[in-house]
Protein backbone atom coordinates (compact mmCIF):
# COMPACT_ATOMS: atom_id res chain seq x y z
CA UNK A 1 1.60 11.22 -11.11
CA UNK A 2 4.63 12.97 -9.08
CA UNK A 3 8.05 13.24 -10.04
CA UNK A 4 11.27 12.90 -7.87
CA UNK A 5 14.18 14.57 -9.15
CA UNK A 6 17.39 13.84 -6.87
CA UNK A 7 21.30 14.30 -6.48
CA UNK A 8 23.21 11.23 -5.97
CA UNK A 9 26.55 11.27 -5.08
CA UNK A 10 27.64 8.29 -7.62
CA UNK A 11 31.33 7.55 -8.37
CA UNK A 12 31.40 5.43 -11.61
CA UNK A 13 29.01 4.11 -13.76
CA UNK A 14 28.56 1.03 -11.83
CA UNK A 15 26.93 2.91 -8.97
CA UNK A 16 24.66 4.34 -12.13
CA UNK A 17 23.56 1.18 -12.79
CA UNK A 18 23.03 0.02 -9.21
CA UNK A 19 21.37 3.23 -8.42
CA UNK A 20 18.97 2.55 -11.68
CA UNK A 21 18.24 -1.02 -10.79
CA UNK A 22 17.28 0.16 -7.07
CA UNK A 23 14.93 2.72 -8.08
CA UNK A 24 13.55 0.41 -11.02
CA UNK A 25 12.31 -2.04 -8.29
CA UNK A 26 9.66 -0.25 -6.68
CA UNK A 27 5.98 -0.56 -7.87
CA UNK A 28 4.31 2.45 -9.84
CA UNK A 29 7.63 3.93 -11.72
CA UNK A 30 6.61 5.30 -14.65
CA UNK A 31 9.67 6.76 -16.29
CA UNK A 32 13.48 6.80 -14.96
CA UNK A 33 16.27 8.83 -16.12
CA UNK A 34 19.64 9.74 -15.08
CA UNK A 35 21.97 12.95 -15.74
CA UNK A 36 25.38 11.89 -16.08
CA UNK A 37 26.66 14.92 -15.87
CA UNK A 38 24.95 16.35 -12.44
CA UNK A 39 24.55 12.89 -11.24
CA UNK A 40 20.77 13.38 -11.24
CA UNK A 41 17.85 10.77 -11.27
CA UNK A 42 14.34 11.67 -12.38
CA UNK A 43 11.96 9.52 -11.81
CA UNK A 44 8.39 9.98 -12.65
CA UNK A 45 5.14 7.76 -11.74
CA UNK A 46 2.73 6.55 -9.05
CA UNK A 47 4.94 5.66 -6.11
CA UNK A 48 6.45 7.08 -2.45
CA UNK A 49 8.91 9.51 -3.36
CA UNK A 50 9.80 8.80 0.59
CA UNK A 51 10.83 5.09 0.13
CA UNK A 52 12.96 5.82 -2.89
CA UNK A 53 14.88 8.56 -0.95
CA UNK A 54 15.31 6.52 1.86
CA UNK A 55 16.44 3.10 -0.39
CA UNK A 56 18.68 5.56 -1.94
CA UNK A 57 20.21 7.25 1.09
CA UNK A 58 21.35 3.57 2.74
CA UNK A 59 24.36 3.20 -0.15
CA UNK A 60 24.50 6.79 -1.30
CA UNK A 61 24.57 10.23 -0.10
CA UNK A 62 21.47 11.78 -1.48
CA UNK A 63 19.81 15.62 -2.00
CA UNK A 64 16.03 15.99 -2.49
CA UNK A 65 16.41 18.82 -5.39
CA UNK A 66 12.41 18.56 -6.58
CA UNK A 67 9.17 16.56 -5.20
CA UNK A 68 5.67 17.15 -6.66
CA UNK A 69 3.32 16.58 -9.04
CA UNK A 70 4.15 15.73 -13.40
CA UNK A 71 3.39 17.77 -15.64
CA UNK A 72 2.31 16.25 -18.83
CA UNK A 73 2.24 18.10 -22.28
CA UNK A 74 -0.89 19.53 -23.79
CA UNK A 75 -1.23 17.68 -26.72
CA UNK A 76 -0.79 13.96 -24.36
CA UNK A 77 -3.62 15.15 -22.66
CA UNK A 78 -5.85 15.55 -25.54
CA UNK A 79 -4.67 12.20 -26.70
CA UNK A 80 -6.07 10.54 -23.34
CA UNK A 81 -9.52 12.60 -23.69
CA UNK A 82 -9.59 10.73 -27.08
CA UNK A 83 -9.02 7.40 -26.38
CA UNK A 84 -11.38 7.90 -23.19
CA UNK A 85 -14.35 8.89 -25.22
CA UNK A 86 -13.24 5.91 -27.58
CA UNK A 87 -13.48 3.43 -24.35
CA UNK A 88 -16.41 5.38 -23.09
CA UNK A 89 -18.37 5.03 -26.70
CA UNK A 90 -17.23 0.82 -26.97
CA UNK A 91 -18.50 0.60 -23.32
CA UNK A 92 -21.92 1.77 -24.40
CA UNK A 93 -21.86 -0.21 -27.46
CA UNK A 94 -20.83 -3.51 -25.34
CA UNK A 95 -23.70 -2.53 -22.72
CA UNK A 96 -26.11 -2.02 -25.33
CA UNK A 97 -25.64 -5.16 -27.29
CA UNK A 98 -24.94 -7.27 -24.63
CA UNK A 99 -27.52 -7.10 -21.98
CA UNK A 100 -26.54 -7.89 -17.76
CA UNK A 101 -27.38 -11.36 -17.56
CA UNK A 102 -29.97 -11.38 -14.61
CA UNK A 103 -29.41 -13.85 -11.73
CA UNK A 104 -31.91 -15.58 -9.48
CA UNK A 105 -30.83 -17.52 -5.90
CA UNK A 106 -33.36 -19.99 -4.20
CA UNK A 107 -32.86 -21.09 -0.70
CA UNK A 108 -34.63 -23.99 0.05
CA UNK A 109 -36.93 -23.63 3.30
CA UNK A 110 -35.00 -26.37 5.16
CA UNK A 111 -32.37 -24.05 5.60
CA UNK A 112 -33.98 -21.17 6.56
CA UNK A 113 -34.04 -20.80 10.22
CA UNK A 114 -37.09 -19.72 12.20
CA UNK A 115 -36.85 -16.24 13.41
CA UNK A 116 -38.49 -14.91 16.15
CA UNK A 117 -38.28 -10.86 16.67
CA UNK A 118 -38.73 -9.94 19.97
């Protein structure tokens, strides 16, 4: 997870909205918000921080204020280690109960070339 935090030099709220809808496009945004005030976006998520800047930068004038990793609260965390020892535990269950189905392939010997090894 990284998060992008930017100055755009936007005039009105049109240019908000065209600004959003740019960002919004690329695959891997995770969250997206924008300071009215200070004309700042925030995005947050799996994606090139690079290709946003430079999407941005062909329409608007644009500062890099903050690149680098999310940081996630404490208690979302232990959340996630909950539901992954839930998965982990239904995983088991599924494995246990259901058994890999195990799968046999014949070749008949007219196919088979003849090898010689030299």
């Amino acid at each position: 997870m990284k998060k992008l935090v930017v100055k755009v030099d936007l005039r009105d709220d049109r240019d908000r909205s065209k600004a959003m809808r740019v960002v919004s496009g690329f695959e891997g945004i995770g969250s997206l918000s924008m300071d009215g005030k200070d004309n700042k976006l925030t995005v947050s998520g799996d994606f090139d921080p690079v290709k946003v800047v430079n999407k941005l930068r062909k329409s608007w004038y644009t500062d890099i204020v903050s690149v680098g990793p999310a940081k996630e609260d404490e208690g979302k965390k232990d959340e996630g280690k909950k539901n992954e020892d839930q998965v982990a535990n239904f995983v088991k269950a599924y494995e246990a109960y259901y058994s890999t189905p195990v799968t046999y392939y014949c070749v008949p010997p007219e196919e088979t070339p003849n090898c010689v090894i030299c």
